[in-house]
N, C-alpha and C. Protein backbone atom coordinates (compact mmCIF):
# COMPACT_ATOMS: atom_id res chain seq x y z
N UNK A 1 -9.69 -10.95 12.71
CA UNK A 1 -8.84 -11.82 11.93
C UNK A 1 -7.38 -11.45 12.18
N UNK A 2 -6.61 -12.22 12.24
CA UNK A 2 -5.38 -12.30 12.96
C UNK A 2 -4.57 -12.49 11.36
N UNK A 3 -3.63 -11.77 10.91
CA UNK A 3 -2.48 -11.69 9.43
C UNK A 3 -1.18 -12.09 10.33
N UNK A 4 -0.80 -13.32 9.61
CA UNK A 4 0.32 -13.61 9.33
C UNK A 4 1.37 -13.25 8.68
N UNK A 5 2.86 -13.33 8.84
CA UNK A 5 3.59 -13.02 7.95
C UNK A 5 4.13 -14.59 7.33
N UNK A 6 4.90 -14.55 6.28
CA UNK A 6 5.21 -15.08 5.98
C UNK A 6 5.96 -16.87 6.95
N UNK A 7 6.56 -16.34 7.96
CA UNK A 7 7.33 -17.29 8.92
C UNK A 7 6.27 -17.59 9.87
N UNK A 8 4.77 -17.38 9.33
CA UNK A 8 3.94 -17.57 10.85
C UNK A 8 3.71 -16.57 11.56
N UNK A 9 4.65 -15.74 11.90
CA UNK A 9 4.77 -14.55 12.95
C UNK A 9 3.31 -14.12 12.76
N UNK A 10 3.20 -13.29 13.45
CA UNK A 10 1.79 -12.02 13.84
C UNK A 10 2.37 -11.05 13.07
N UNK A 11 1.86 -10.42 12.27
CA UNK A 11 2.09 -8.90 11.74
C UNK A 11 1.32 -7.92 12.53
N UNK A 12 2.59 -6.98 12.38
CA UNK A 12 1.58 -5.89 12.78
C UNK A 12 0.55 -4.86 12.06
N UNK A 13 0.55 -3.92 12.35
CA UNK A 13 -0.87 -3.45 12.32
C UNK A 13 0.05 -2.24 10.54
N UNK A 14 1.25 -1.66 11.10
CA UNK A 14 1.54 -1.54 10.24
C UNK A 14 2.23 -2.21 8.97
N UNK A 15 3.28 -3.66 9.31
CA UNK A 15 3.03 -4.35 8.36
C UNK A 15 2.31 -4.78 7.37
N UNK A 16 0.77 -5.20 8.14
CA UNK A 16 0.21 -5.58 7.24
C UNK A 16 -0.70 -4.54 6.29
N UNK A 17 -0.54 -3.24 6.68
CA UNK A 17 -0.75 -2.02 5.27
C UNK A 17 0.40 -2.23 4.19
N UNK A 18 1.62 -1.95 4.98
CA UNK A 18 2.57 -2.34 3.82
C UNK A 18 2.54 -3.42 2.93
N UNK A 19 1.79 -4.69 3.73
CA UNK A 19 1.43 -6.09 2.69
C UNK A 19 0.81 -5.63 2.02
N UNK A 20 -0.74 -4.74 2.49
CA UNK A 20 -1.95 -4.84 1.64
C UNK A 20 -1.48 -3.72 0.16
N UNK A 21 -0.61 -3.14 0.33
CA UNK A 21 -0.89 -1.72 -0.33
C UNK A 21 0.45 -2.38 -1.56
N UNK A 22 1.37 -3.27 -0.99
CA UNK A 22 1.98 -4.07 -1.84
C UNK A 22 1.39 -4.93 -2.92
N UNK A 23 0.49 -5.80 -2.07
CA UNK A 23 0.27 -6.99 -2.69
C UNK A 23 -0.97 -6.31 -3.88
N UNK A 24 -1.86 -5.50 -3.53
CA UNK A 24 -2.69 -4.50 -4.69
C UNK A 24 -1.54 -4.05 -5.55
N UNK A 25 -0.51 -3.31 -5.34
CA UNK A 25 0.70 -3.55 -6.47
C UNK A 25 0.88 -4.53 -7.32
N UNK A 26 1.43 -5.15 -6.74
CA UNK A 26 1.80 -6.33 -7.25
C UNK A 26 0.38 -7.42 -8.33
N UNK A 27 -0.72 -6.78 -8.05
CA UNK A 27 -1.95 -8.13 -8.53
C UNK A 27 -2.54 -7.07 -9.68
N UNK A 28 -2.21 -5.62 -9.72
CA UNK A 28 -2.44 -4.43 -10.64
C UNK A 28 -1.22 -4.54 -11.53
N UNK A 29 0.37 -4.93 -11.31
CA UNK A 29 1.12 -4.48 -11.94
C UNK A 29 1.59 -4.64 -13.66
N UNK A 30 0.55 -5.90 -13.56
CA UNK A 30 0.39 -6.29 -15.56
C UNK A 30 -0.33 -5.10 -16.49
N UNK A 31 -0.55 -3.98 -15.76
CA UNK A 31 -1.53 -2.84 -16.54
C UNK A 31 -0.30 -1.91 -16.66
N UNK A 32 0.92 -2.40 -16.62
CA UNK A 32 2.12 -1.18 -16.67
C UNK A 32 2.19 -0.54 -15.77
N UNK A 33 3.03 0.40 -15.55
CA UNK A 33 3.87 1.51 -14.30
C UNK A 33 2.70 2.55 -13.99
N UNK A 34 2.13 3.29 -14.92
CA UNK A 34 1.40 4.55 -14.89
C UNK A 34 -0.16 3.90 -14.53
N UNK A 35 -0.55 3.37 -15.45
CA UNK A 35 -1.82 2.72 -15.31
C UNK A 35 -2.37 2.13 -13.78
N UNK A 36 -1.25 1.29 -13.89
CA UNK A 36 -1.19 0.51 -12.25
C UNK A 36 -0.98 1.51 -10.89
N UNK A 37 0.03 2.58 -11.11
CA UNK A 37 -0.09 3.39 -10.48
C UNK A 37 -1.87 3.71 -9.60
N UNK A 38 -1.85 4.76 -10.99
CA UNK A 38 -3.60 5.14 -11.03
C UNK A 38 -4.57 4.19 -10.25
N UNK A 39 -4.49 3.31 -10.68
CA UNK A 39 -5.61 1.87 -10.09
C UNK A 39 -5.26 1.92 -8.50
N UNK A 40 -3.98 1.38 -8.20
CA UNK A 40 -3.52 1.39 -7.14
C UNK A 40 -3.83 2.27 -6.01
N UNK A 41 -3.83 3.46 -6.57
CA UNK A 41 -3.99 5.08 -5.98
C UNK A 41 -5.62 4.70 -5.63
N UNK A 42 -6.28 4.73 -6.90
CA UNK A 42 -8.19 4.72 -6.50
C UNK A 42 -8.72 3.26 -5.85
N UNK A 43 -7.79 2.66 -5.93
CA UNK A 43 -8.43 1.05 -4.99
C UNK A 43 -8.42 1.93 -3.35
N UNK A 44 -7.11 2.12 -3.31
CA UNK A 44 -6.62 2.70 -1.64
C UNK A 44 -7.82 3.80 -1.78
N UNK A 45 -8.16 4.59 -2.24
CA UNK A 45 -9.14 5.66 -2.18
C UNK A 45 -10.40 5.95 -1.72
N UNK A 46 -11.28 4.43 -2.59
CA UNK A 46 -12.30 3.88 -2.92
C UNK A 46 -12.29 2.91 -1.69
N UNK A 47 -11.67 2.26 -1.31
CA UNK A 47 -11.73 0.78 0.04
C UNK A 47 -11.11 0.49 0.96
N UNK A 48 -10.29 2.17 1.07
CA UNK A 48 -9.34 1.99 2.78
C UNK A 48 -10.15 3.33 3.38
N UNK A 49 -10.26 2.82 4.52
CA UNK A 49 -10.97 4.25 5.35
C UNK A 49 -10.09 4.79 5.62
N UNK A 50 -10.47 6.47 6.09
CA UNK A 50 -9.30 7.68 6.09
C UNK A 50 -8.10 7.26 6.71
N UNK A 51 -8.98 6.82 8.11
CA UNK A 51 -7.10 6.22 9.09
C UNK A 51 -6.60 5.56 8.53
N UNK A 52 -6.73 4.12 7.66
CA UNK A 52 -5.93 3.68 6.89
C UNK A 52 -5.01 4.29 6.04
N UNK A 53 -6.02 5.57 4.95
CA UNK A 53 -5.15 5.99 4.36
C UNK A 53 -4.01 6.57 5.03
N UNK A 54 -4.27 7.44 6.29
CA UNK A 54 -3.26 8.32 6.88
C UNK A 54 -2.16 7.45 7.64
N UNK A 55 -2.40 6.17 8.01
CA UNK A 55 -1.27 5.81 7.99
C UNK A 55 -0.44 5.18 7.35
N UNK A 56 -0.84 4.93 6.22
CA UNK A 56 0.07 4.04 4.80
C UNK A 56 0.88 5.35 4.60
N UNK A 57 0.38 6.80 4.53
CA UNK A 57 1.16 7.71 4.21
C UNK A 57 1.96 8.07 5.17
N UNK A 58 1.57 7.85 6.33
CA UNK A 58 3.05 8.15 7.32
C UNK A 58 4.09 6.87 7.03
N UNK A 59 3.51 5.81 6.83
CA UNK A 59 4.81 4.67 6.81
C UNK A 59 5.20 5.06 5.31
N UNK A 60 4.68 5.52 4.69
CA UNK A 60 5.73 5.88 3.46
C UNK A 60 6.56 7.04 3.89
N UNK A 61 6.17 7.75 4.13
CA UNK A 61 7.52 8.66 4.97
C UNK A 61 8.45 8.18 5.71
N UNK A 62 7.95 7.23 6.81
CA UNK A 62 8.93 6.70 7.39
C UNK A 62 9.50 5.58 6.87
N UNK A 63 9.24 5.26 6.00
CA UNK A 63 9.77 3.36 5.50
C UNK A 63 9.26 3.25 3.89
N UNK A 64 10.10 4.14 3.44
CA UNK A 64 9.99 4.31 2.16
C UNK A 64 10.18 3.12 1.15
N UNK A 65 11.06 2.63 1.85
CA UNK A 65 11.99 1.36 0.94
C UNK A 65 10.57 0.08 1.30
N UNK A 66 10.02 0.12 2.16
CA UNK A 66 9.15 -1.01 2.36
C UNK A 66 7.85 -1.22 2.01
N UNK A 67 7.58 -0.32 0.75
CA UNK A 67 6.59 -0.17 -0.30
C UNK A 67 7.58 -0.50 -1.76
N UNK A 68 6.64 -1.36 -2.51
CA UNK A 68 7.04 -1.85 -3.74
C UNK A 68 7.27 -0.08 -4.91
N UNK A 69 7.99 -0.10 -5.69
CA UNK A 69 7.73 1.33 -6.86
C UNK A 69 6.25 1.40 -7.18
N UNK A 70 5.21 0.85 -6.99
CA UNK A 70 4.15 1.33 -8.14
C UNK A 70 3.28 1.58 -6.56
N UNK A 71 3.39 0.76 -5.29
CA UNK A 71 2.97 1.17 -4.16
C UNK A 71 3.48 2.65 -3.70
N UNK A 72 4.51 2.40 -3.81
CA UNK A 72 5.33 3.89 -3.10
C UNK A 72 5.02 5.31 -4.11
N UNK A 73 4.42 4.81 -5.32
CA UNK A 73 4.14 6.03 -6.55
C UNK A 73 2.45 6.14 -6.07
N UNK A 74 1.70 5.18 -5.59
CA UNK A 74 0.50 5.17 -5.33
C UNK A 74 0.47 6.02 -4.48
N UNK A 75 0.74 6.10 -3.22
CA UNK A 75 0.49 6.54 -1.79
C UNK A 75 1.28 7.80 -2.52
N UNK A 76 2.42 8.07 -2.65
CA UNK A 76 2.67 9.64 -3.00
C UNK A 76 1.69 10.49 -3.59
N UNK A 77 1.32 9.93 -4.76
CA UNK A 77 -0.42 10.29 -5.48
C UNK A 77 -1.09 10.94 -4.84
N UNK A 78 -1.65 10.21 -3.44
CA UNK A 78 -2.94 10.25 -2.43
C UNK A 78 -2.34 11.13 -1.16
N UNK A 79 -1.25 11.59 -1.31
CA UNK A 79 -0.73 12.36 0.17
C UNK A 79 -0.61 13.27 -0.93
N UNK A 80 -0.29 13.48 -1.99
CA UNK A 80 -0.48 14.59 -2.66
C UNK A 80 -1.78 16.16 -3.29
N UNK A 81 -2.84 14.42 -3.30
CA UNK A 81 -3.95 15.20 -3.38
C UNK A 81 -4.77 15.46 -2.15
């Protein structure tokens, strides 16, 4: 399956983690900051395989700003533990 961005374009491979790990933000974020956090953290945990996880956590190192706050508090979580 081929992800689009918004203008049509092709996303890439890391874009579209940054979508996915956003948009689970964003569809969690009515449970509040902490809560949503948490959820956020065990969705990625529970339904991204390891390489996934390991590279959402390198693009948060490298591209900090391009994770939403409750994404960018998630993935810190999971590179933590």
């Amino acid at each position: 399956m081929t992800a689009f961005d918004d203008e049509g374009g092709v996303m890439s491979t890391q874009d579209r983690l940054i979508y996915m790990a956003n948009q689970i933000a964003r569809n969690l974020a009515i449970e509040g900051t902490d809560r949503s956090v948490e959820m956020v953290a065990d969705h990625i945990r529970q339904f991204w395989d390891p390489s996934m996880r390991q590279r959402i956590a390198e693009l948060f190192k490298d591209r900090p700003d391009a994770l939403s706050p409750i994404a960018a508090a998630a993935i810190a979580r999971i590179a933590a533990s």
